[in-house]
C-alpha atoms as a PDB file:
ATOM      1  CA  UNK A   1     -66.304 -84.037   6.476  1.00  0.00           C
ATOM      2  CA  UNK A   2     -69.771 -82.640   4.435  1.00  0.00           C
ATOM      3  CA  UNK A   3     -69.593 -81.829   1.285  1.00  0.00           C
ATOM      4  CA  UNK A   4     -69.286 -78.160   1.587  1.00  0.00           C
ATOM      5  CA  UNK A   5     -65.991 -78.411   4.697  1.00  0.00           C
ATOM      6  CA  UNK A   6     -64.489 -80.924   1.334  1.00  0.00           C
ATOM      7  CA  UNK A   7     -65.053 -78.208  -1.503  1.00  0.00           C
ATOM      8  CA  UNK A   8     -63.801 -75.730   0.838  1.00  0.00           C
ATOM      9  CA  UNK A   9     -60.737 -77.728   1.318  1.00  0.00           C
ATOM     10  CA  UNK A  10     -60.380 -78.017  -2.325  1.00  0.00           C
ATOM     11  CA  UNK A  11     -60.889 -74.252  -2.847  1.00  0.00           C
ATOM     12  CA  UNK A  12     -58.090 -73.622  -0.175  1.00  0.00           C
ATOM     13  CA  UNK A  13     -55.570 -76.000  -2.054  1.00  0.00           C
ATOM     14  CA  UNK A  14     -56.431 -74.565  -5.525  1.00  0.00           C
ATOM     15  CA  UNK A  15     -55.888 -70.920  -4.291  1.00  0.00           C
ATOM     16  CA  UNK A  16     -52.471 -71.677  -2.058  1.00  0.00           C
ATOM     17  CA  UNK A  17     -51.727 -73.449  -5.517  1.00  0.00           C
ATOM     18  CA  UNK A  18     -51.870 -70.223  -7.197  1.00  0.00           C
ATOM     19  CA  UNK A  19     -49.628 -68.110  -4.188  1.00  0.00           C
ATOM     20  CA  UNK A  20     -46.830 -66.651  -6.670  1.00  0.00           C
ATOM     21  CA  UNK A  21     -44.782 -64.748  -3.870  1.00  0.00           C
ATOM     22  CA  UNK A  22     -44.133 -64.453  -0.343  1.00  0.00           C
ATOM     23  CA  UNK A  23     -46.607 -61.125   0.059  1.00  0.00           C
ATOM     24  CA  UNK A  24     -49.351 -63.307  -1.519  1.00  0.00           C
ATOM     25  CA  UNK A  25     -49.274 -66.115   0.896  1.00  0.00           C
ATOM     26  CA  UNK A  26     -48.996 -63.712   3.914  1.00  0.00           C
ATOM     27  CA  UNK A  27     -52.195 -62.095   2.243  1.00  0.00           C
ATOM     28  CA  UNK A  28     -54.056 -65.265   1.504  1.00  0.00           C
ATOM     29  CA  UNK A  29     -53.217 -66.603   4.773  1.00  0.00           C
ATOM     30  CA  UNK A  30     -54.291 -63.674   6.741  1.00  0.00           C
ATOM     31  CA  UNK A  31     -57.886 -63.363   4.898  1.00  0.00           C
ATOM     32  CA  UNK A  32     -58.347 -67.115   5.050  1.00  0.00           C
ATOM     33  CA  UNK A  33     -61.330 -67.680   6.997  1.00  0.00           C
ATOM     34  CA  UNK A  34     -61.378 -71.238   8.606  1.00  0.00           C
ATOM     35  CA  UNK A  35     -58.921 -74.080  10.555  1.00  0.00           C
ATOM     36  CA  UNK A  36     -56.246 -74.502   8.556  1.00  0.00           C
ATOM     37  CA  UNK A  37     -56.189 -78.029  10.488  1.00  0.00           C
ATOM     38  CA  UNK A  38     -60.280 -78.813   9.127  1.00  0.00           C
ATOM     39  CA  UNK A  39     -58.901 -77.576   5.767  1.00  0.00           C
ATOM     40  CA  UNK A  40     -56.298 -80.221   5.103  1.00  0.00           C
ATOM     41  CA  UNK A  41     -53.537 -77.669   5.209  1.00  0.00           C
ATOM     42  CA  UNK A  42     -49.825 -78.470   7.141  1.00  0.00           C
ATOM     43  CA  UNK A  43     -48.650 -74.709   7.926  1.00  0.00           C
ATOM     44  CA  UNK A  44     -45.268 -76.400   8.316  1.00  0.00           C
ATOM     45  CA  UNK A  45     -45.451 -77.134   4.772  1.00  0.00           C
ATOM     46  CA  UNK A  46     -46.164 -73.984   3.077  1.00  0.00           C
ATOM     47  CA  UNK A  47     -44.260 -72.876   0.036  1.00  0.00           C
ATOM     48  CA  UNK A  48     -41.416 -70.732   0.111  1.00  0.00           C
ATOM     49  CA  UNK A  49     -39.902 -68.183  -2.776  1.00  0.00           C
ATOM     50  CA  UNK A  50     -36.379 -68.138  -2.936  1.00  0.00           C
ATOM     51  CA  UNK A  51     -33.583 -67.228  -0.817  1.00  0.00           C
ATOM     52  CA  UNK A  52     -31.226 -69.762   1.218  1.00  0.00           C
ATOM     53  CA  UNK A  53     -33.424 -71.726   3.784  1.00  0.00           C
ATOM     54  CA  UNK A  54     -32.970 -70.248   7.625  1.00  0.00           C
ATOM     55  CA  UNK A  55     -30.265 -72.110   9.902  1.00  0.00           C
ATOM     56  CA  UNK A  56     -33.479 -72.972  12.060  1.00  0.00           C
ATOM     57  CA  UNK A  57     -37.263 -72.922  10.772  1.00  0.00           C
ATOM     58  CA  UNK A  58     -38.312 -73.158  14.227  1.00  0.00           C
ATOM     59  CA  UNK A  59     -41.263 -70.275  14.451  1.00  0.00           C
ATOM     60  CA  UNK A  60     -40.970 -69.535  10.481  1.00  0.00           C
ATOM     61  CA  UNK A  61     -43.445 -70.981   7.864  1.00  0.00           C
ATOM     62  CA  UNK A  62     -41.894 -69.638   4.606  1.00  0.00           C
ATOM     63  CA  UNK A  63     -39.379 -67.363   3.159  1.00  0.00           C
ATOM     64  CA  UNK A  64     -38.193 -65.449   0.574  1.00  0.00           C
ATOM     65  CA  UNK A  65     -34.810 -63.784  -0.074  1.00  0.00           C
ATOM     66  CA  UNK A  66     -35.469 -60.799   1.991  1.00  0.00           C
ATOM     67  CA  UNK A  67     -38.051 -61.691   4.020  1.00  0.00           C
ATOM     68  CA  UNK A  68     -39.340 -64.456   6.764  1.00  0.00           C
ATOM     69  CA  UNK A  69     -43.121 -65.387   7.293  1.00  0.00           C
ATOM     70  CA  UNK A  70     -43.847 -65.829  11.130  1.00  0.00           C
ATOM     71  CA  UNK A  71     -46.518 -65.368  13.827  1.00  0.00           C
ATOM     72  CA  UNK A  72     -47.938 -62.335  14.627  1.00  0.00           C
ATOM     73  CA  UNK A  73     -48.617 -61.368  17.864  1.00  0.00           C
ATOM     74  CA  UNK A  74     -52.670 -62.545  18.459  1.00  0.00           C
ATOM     75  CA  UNK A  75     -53.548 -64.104  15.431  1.00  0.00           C
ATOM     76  CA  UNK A  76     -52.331 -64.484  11.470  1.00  0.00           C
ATOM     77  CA  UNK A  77     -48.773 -64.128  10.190  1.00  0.00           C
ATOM     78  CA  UNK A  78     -46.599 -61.564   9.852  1.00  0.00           C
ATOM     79  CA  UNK A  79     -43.318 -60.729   7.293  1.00  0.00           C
ATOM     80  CA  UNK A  80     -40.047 -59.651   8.964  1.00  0.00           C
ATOM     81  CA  UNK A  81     -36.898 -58.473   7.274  1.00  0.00           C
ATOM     82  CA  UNK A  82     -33.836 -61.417   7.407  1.00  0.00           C
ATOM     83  CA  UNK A  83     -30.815 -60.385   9.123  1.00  0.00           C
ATOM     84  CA  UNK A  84     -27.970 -59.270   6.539  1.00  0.00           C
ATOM     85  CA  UNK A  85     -24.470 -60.958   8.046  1.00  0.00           C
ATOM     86  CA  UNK A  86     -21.937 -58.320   7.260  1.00  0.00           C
ATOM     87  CA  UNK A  87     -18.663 -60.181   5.802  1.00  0.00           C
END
């Protein structure tokens, strides 16, 4: 890795650092420009903001209480509304 790719990758990990809520991550996730891979960054290992954690993760990178962060169709991440179980 040069010297720029490994300030870069700093950068990245100072700014996710700083991700406060669930709309901020999609946001800074969806402008980042670069491999997440080349960038030292697990997307399975992203922070998440509250909420109980999903039965299964499979296909869903973080989460909040009303809210799940997954793929969008093409490229990026998208936020979808959790299911409400009626009791």
């Amino acid at each position: 890795m040069d010297a720029t790719a490994a300030k870069q990758r700093r950068g990245f990990k100072m700014s996710l650092a700083n991700v406060k809520t669930l709309q901020e991550l999609l946001s800074f996730l969806n402008n980042f420009d670069g491999d997440f891979q080349e960038a030292g960054i697990d997307t399975t290992s992203l922070p998440t903001f509250g909420g109980d954690e999903p039965e299964s993760t499979l296909g869903i990178f973080s989460w909040d209480e009303k809210y799940l962060l997954v793929p969008a169709s093409g490229n990026g991440f998208k936020l979808v509304a959790r299911e409400i179980e009626e009791e």
